[in-house]
Protein backbone atom coordinates (compact mmCIF):
# COMPACT_ATOMS: atom_id res chain seq x y z
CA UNK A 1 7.98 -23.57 34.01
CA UNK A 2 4.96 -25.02 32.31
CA UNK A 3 4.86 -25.44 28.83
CA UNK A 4 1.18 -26.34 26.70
CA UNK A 5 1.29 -27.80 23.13
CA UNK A 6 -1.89 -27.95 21.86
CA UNK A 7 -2.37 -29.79 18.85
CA UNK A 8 -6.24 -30.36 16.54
CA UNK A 9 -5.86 -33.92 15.48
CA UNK A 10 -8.75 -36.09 13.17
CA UNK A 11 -11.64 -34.96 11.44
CA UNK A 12 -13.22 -33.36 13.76
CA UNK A 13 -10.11 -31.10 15.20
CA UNK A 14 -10.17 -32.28 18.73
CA UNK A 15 -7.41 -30.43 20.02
CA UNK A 16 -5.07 -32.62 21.96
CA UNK A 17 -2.79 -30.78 24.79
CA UNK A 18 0.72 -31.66 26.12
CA UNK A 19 1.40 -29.81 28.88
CA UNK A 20 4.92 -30.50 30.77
CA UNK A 21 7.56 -28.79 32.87
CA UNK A 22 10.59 -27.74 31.36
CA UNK A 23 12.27 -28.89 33.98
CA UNK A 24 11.62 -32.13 34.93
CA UNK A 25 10.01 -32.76 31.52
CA UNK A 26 7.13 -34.98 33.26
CA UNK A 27 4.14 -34.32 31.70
CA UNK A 28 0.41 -35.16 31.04
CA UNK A 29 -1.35 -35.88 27.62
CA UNK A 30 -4.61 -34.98 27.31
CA UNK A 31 -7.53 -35.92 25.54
CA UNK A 32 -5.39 -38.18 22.30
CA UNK A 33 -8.30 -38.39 19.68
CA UNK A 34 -6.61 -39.15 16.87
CA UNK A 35 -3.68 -39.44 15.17
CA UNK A 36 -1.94 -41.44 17.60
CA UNK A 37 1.47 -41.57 16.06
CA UNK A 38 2.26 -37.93 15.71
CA UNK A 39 1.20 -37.37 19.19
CA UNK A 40 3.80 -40.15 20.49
CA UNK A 41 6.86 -38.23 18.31
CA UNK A 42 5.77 -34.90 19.53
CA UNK A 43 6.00 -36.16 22.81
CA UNK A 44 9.53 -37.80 22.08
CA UNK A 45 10.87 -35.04 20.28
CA UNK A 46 9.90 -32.75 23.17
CA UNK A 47 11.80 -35.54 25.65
CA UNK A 48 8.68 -35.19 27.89
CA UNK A 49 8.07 -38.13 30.06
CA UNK A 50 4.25 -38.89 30.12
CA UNK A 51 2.95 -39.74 33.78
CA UNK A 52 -0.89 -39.92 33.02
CA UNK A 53 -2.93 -39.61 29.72
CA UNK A 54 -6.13 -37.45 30.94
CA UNK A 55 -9.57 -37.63 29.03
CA UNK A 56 -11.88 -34.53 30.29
CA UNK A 57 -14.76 -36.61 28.74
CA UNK A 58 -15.33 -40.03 27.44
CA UNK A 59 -16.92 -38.69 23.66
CA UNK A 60 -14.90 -41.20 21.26
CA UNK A 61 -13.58 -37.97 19.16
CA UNK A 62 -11.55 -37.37 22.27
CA UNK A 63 -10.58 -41.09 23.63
CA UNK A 64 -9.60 -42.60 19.86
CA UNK A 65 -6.42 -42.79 20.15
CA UNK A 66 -5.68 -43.28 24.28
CA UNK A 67 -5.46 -47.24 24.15
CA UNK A 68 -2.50 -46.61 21.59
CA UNK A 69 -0.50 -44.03 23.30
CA UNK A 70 -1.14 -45.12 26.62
CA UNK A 71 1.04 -48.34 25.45
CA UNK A 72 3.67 -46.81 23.91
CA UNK A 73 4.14 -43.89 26.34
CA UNK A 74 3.58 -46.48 28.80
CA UNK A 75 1.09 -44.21 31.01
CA UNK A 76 -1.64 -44.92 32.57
CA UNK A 77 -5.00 -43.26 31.17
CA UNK A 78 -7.52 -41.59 33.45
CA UNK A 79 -10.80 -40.08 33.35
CA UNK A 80 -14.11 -39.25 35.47
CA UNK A 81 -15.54 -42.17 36.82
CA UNK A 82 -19.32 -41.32 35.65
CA UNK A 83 -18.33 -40.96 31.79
CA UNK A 84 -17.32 -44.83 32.03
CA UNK A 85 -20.47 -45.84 29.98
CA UNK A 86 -19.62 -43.25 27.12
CA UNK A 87 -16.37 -44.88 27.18
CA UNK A 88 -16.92 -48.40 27.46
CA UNK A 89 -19.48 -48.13 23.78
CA UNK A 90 -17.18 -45.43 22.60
CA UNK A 91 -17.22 -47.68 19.59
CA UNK A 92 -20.80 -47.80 19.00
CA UNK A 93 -20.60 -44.25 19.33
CA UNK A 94 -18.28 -43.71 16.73
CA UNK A 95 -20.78 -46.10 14.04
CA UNK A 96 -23.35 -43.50 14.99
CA UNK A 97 -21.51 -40.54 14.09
CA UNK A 98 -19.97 -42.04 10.42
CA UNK A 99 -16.73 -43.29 12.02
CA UNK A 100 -15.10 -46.50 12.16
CA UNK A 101 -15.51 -48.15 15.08
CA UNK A 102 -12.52 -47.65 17.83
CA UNK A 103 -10.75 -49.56 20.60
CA UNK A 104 -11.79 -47.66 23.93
CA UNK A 105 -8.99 -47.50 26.64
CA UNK A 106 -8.73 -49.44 29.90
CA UNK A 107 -9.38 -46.46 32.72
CA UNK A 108 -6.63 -47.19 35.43
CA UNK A 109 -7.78 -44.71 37.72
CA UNK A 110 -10.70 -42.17 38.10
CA UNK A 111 -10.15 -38.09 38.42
CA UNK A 112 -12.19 -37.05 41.29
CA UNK A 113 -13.48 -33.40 42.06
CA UNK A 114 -11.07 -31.61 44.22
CA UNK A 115 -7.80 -34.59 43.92
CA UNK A 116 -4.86 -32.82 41.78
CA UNK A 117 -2.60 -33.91 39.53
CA UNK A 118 1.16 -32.42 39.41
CA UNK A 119 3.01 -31.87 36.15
CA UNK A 120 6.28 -30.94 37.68
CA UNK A 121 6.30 -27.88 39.74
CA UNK A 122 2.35 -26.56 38.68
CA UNK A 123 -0.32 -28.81 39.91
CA UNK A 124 -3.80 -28.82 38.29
CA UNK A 125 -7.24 -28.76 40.25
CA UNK A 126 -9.39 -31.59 39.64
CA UNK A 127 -12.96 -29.95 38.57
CA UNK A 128 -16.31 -32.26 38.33
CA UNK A 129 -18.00 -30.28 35.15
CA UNK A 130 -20.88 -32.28 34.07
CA UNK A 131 -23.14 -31.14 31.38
CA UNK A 132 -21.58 -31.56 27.88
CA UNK A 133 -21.76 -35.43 29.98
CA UNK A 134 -21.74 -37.17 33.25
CA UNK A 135 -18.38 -37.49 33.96
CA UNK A 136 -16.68 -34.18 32.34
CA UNK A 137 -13.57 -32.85 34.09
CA UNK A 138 -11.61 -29.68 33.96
CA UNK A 139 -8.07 -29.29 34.79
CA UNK A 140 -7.49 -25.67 36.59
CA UNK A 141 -4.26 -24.61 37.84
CA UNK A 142 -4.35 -21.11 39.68
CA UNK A 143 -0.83 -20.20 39.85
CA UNK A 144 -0.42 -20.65 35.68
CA UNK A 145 -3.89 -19.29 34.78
CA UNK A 146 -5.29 -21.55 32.45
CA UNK A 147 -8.00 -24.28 32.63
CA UNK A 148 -8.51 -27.05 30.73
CA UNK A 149 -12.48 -27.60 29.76
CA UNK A 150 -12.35 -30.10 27.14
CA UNK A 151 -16.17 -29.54 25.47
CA UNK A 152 -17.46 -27.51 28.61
CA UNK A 153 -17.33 -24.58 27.11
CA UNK A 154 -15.93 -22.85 23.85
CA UNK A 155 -14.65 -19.42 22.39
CA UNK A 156 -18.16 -17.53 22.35
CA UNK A 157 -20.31 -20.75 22.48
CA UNK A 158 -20.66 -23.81 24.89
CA UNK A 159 -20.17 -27.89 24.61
CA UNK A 160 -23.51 -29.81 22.90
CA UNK A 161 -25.99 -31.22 25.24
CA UNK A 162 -28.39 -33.13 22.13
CA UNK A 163 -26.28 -36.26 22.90
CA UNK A 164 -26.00 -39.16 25.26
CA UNK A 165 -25.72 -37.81 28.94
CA UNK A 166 -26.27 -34.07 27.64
CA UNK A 167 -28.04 -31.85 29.98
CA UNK A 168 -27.72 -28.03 29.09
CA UNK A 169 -29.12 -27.07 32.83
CA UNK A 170 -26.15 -28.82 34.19
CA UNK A 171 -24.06 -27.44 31.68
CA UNK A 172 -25.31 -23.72 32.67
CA UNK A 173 -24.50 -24.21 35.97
CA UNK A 174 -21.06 -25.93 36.03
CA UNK A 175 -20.08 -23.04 34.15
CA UNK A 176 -21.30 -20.55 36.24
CA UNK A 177 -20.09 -21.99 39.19
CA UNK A 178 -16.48 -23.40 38.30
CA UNK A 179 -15.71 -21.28 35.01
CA UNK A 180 -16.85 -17.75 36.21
CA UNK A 181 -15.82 -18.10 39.63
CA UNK A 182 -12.24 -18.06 37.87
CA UNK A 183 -10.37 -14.76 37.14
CA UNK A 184 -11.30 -13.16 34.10
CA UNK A 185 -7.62 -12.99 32.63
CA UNK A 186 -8.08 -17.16 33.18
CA UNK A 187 -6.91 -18.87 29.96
CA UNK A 188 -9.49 -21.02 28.66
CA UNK A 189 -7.88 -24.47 26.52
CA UNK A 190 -11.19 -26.04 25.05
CA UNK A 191 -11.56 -29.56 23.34
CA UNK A 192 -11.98 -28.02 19.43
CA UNK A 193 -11.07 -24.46 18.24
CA UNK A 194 -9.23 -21.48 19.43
CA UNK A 195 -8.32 -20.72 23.24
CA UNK A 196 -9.96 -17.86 25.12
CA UNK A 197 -10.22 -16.14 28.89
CA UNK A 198 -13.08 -15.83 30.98
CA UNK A 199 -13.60 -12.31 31.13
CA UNK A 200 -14.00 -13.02 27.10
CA UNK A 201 -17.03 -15.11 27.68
CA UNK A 202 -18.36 -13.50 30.47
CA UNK A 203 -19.09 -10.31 28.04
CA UNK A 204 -19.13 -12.36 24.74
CA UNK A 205 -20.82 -15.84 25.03
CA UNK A 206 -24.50 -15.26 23.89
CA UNK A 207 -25.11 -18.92 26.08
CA UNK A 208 -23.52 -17.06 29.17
CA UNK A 209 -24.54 -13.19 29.20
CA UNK A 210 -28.52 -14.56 31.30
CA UNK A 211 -26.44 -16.84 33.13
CA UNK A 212 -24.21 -13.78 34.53
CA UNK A 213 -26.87 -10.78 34.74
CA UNK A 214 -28.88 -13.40 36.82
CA UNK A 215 -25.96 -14.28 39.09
CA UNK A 216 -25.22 -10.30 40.17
């Protein structure tokens, strides 16, 4: 059985997810942006044994704190191989915003569209979702009904495209090609605020409503 903690962390309430089996307790971490340290007990009090820390996009509000953990859950950190720019100056992208600057993580290995990654017994579809940036990923498992979009797309709204490697084209169409292709009953775990289902934002998003009349 898959379990999903999902839990806002920092300023800007990037929501970081835990998602593990209950039986094996192996798990994932994805997307540590801040608060490093609470993230590392909730994953110890929950016995879960982290095999990868994922980042669905290389924005520094979701990467902060992925050097840290990665060390002391001892797990490697992965991401999409074209979002390595964002995070190699993931510091100077911090400055820009008002932050302090950060310590980006060393990338061991690079989640390509269409490899999988197992947590146990479910096992996650890798999706290539640019748009919010080059290299942004979601994690879709079919048999638990839930994807993972990190800033993709959000509950009646969609990720920001004014920033570095924004494109909102490319962001229209990864959505309508991996996101409504889904099942509308298809949980939807975004990077900052509440969850939601596709069939929500198929009638609901005021970004997606052209984007669906012109697809039928």
């Amino acid at each position: 059985m898959l379990n999903i903690l999902c839990r806002p962390v920092g300023p800007l309430w990037t929501n970081c997810y835990i998602a593990w089996d209950t039986d094996s307790r192996e798990g994932i971490l994805i997307d540590p942006g801040d608060e490093g340290e609470r993230l590392v007990d909730e994953v110890k009090k929950n016995g879960i044994r982290v095999r990868q820390i994922v980042l669905t996009h290389g924005h520094f509000d979701h990467i902060k704190e992925a050097a840290r953990v990665s060390s002391e859950l001892n797990a490697p950190v992965c991401a999409g191989k074209e979002d390595m720019p964002l995070i190699q100056h993931a510091s100077e992208q911090a400055v820009f915003f008002g932050f302090r600057p950060i310590t980006p993580p060393h990338v061991q290995s690079f989640l390509e569209h269409g490899s999988s990654l197992s947590v146990g017994s479910s096992v996650f579809r890798v999706i290539s979702t640019p748009g919010h940036s080059p290299g942004s990923i979601t994690l879709y498992s079919s048999s638990e009904g839930v994807a993972m979009v990190g800033d993709l797309i959000f509950f009646e709204s969609v990720g920001r495209t004014d920033i570095a490697g924004g494109d909102y084209g490319t962001l229209l169409r990864s959505i309508q090609e991996h996101v409504l292709s889904m099942p509308d009953e298809t949980r939807l775990l975004s990077g900052h605020g509440e969850e939601t289902t596709v069939g929500h934002e198929r009638l609901y998003n005021p970004f997606l409503t052209g984007v669906y009349r012109n697809e039928a």
